[in-house]
C-alpha atoms as a PDB file:
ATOM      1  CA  UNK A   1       0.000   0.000   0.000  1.00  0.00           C
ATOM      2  CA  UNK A   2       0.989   3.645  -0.563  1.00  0.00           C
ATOM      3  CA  UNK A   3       1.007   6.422   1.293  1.00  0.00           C
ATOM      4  CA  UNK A   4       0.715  10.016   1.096  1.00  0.00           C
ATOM      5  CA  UNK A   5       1.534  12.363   4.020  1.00  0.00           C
ATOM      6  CA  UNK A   6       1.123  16.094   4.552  1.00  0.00           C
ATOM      7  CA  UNK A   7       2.484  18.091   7.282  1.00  0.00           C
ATOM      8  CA  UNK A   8       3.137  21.526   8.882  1.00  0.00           C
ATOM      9  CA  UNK A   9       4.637  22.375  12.059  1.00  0.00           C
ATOM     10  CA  UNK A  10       4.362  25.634  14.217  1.00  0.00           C
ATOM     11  CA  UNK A  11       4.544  28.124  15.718  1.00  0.00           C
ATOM     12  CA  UNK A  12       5.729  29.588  12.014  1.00  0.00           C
ATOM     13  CA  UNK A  13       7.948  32.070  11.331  1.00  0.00           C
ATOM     14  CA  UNK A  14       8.169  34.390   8.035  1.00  0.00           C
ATOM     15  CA  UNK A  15      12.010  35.214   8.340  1.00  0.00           C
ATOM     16  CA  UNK A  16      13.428  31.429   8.867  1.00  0.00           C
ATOM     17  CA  UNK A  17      12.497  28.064   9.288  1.00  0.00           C
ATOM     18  CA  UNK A  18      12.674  27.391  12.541  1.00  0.00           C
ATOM     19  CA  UNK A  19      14.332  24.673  13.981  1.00  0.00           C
ATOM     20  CA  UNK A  20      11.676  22.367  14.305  1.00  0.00           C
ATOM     21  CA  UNK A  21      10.568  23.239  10.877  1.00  0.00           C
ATOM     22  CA  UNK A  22      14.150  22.232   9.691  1.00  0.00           C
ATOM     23  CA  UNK A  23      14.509  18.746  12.001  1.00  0.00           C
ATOM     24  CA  UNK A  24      10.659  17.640  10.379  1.00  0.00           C
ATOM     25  CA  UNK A  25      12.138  18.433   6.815  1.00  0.00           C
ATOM     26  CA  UNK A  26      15.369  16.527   7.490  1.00  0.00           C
ATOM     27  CA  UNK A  27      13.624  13.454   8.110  1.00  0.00           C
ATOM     28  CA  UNK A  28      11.138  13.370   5.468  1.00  0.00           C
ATOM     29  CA  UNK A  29      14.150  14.288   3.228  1.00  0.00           C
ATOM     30  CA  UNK A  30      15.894  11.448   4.418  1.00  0.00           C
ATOM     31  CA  UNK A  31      13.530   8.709   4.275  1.00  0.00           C
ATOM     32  CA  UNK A  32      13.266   6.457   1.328  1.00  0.00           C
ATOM     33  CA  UNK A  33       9.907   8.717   0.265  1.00  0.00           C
ATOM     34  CA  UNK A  34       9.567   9.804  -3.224  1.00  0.00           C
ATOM     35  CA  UNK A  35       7.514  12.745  -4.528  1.00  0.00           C
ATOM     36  CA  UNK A  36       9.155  14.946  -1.611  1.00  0.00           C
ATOM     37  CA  UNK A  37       7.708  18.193  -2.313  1.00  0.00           C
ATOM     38  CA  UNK A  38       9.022  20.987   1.173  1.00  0.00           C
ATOM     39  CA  UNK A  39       7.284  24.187   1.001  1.00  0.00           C
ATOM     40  CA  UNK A  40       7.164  27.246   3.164  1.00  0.00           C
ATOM     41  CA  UNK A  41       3.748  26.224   4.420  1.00  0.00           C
ATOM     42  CA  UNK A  42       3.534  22.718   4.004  1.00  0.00           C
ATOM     43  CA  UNK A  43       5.067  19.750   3.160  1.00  0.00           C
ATOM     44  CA  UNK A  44       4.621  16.561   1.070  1.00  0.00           C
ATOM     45  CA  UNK A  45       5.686  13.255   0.434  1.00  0.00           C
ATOM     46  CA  UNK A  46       4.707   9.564  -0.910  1.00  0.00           C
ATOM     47  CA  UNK A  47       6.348   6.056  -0.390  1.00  0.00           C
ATOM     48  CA  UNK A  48       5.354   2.484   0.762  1.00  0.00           C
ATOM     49  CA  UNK A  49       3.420   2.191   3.623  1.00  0.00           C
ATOM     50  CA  UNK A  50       5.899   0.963   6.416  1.00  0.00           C
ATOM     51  CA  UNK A  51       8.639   3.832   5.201  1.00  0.00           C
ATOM     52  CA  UNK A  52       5.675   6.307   5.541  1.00  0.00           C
ATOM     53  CA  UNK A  53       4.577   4.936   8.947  1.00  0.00           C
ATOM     54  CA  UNK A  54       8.219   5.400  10.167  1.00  0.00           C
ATOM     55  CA  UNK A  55       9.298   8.720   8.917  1.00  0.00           C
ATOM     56  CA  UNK A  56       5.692   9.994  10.228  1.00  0.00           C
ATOM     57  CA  UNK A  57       6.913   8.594  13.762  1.00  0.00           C
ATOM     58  CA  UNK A  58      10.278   9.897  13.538  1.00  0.00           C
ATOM     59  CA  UNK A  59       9.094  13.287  12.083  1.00  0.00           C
ATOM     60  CA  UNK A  60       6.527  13.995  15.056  1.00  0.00           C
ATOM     61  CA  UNK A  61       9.712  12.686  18.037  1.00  0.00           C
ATOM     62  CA  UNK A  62      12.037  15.095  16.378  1.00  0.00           C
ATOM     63  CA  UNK A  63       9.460  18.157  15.520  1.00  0.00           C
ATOM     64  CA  UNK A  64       8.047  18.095  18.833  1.00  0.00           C
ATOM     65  CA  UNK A  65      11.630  17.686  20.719  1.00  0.00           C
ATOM     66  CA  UNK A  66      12.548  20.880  18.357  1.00  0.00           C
ATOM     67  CA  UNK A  67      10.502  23.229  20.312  1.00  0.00           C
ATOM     68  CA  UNK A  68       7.092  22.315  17.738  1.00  0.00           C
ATOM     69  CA  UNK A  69       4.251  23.156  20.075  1.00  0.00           C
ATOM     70  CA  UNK A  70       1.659  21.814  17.357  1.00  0.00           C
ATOM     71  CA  UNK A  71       1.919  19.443  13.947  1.00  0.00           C
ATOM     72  CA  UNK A  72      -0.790  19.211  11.570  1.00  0.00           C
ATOM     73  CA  UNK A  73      -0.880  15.732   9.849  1.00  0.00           C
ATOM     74  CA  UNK A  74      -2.836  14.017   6.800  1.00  0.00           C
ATOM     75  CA  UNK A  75      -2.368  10.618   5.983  1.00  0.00           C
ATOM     76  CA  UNK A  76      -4.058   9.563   2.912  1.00  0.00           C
ATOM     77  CA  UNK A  77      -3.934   6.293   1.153  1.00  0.00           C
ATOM     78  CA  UNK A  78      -3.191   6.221  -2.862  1.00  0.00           C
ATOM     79  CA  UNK A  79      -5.149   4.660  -4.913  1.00  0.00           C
ATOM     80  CA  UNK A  80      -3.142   1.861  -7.097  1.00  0.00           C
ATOM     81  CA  UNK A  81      -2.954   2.181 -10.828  1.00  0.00           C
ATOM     82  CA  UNK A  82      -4.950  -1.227 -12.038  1.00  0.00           C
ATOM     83  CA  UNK A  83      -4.946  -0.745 -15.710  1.00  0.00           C
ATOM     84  CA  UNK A  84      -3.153  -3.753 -17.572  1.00  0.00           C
END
């Protein structure tokens, strides 16, 4: 199964990503996720289920620990392509 997860942490900040910001991007950039898409205001990115499942869990331990005092998560499921 396959995955999609979007996320944003605050409290944001205009001038720089702040550090929990940053430690939530490094792990999602790190994972074995493709279609990583970081933005200013949110963040995106696709893979197997189990690699999702971890980075999500590794992602909300290092946000949080970062000084995040909230994280907004979506967690979808992708339909799989079934045309022969």
């Amino acid at each position: 199964m396959r995955l999609r997860v979007e996320f944003t942490t605050e409290p944001f900040d205009l001038e720089e990503a702040p550090d929990h910001a940053v430690a939530a991007r490094e792990v999602i950039q790190k994972a074995r996720l493709d279609a990583v898409d970081v933005g200013p205001f949110g963040n995106t990115a696709e893979g197997e289920s189990g690699e999702v499942l971890t980075a999500v869990a590794a992602l909300l331990r290092n946000a949080l620990e970062a000084g995040a005092t909230r994280v907004s998560l979506q967690v979808n499921v992708i339909a799989e392509d079934t045309t022969p």
